[in-house]
N, C-alpha and C. Protein backbone atom coordinates (compact mmCIF):
# COMPACT_ATOMS: atom_id res chain seq x y z
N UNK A 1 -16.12 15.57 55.47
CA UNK A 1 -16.17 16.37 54.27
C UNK A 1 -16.62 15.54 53.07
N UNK A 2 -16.22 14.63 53.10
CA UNK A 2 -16.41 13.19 51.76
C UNK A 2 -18.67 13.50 52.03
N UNK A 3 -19.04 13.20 53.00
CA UNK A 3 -19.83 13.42 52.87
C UNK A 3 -21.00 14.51 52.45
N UNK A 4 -20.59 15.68 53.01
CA UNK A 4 -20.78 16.74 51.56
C UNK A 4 -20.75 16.33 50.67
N UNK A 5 -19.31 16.38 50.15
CA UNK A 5 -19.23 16.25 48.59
C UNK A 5 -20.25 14.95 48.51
N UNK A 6 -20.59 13.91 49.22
CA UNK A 6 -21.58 13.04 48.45
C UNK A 6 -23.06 13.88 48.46
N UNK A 7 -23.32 14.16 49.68
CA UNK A 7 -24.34 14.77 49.76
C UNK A 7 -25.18 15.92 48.27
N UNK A 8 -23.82 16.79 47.61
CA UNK A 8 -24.09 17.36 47.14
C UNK A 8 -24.50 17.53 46.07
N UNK A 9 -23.17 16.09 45.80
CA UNK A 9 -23.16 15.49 44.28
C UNK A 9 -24.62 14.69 43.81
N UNK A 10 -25.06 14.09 45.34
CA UNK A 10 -26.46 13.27 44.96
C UNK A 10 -27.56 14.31 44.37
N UNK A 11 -27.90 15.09 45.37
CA UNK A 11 -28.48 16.36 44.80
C UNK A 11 -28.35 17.01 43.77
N UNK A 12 -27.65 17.18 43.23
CA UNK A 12 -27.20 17.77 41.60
C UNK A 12 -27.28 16.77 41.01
N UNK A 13 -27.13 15.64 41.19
CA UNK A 13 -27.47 14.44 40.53
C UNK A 13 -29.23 14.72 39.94
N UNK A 14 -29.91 15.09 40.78
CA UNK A 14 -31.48 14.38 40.44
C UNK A 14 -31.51 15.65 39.43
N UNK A 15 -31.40 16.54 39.30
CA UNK A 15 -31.80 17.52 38.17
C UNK A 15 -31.77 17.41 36.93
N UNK A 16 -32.96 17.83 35.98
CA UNK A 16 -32.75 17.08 34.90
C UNK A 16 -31.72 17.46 34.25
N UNK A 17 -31.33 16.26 33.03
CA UNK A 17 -30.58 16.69 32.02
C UNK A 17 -30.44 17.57 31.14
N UNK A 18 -31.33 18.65 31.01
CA UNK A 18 -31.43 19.95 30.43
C UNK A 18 -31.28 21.22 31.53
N UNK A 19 -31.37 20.47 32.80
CA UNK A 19 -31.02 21.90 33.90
C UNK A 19 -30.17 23.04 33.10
N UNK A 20 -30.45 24.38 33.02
CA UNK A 20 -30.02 25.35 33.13
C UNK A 20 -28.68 25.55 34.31
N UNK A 21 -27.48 26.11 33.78
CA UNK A 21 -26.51 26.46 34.30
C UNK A 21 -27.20 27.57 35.64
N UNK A 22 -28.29 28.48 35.82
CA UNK A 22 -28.85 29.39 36.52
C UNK A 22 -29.45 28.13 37.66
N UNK A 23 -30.21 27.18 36.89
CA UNK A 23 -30.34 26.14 37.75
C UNK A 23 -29.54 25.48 38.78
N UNK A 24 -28.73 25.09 37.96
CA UNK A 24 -27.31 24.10 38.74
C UNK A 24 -27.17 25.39 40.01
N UNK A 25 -26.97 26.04 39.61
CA UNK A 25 -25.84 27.16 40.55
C UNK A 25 -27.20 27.45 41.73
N UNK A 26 -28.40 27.76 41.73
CA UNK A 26 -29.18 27.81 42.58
C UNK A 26 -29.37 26.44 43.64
N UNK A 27 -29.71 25.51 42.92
CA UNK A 27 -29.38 24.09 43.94
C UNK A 27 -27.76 23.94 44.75
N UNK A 28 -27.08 24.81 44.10
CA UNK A 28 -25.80 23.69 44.54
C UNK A 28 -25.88 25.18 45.40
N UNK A 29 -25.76 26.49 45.54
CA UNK A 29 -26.17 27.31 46.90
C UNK A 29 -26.94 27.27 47.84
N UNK A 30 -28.62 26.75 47.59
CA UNK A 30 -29.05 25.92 48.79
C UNK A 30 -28.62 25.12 49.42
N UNK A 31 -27.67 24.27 48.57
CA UNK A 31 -27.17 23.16 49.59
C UNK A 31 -26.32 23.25 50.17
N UNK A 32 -25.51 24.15 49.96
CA UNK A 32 -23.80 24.73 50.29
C UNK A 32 -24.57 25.65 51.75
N UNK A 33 -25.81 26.49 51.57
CA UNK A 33 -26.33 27.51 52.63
C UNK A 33 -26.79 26.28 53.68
N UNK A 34 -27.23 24.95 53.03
CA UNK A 34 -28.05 24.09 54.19
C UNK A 34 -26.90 23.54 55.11
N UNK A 35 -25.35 23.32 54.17
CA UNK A 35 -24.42 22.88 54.77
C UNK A 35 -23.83 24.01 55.53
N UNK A 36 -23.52 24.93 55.57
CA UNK A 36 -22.96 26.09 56.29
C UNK A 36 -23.86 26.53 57.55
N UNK A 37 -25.15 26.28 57.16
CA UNK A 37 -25.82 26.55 58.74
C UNK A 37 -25.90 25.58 59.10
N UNK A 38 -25.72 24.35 58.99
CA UNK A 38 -25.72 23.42 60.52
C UNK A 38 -24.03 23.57 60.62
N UNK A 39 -23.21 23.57 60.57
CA UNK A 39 -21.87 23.69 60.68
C UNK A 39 -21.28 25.03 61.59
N UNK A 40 -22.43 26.25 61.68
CA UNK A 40 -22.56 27.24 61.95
C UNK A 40 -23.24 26.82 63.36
N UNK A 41 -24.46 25.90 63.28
CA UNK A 41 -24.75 25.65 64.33
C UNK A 41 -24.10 24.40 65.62
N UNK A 42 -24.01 23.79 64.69
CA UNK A 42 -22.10 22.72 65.22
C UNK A 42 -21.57 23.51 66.12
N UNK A 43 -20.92 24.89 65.52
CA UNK A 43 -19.71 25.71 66.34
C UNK A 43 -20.12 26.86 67.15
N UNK A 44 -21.32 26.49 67.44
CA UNK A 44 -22.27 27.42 67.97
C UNK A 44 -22.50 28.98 67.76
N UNK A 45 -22.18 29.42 66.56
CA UNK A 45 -22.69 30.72 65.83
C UNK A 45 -23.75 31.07 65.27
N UNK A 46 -24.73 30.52 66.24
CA UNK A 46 -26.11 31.02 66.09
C UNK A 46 -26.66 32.29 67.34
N UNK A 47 -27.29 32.91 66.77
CA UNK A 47 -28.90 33.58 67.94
C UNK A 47 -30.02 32.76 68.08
N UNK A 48 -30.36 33.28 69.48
CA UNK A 48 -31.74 32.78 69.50
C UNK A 48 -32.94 33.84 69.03
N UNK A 49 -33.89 33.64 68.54
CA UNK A 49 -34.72 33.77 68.13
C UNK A 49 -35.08 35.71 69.31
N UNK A 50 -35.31 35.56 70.12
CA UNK A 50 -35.35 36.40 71.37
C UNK A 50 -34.40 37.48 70.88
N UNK A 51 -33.11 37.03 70.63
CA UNK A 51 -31.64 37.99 70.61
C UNK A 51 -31.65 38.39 69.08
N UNK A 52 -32.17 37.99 67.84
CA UNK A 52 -32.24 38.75 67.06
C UNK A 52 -33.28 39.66 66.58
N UNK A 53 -34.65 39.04 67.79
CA UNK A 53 -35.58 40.49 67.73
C UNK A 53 -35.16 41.49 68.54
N UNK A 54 -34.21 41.50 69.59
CA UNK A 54 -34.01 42.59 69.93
C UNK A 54 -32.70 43.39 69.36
N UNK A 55 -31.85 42.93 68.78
CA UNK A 55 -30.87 43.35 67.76
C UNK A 55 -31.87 44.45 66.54
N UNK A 56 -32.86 43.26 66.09
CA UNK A 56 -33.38 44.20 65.05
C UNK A 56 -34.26 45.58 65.45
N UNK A 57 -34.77 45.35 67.01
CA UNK A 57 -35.55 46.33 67.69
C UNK A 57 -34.11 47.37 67.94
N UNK A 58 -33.05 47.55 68.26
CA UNK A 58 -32.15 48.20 68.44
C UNK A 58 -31.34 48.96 67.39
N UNK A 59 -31.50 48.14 66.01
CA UNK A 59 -31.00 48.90 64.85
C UNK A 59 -32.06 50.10 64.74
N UNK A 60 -33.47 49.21 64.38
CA UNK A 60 -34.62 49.77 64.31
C UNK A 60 -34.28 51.04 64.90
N UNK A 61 -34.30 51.23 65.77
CA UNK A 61 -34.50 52.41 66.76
C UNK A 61 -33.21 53.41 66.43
N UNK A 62 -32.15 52.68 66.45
CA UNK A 62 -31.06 53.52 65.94
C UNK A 62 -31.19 54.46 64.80
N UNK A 63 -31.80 53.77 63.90
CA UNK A 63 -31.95 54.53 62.74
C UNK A 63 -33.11 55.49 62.56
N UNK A 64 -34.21 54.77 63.91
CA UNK A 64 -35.17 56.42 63.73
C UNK A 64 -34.62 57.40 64.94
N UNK A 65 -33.51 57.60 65.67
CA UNK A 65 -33.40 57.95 67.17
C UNK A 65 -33.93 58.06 68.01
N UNK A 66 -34.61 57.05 67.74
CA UNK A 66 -35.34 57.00 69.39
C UNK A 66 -34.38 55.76 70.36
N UNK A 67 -34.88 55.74 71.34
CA UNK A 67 -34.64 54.24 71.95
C UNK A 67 -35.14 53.30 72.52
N UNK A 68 -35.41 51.89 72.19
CA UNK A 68 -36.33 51.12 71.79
C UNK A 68 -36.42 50.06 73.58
N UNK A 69 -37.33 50.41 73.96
CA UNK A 69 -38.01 49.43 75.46
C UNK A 69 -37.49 48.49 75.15
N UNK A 70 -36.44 47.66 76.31
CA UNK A 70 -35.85 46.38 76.36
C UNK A 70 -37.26 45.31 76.44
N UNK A 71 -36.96 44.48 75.52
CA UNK A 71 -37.85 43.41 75.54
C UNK A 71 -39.29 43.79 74.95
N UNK A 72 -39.39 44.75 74.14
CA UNK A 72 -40.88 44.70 73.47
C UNK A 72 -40.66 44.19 71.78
């Protein structure tokens, strides 16, 4: 965890000294999103690539009623 917090702090570090508060808060959520998906991928709570086109082919379809050919 120490490393985050270094990680993060370095990064907010390089921004200039006039950064905008809209600023700060956009960097320090990329980095918080860069830290949460490998940590995500650590604990293995990812899809593969394959399994969320067919998730999205399956909403897809849900919402026009039809039903959508496995694997196209």
């Amino acid at each position: 965890m120490a490393a985050n917090r270094d990680d993060v702090i370095r990064a907010l570090s390089r921004l200039s000294q006039d950064a905008t508060l809209e600023q700060i808060r956009y960097e320090f959520e990329t980095i918080f999103g860069i830290l949460e998906g490998g940590r995500d991928f650590e604990e293995g709570r990812t899809h593969s690539h394959e399994d969320v086109m067919e998730m999205a082919r399956q909403c897809l379809s849900k919402r026009s009623g039809r039903t959508a050919p496995a694997g196209t």
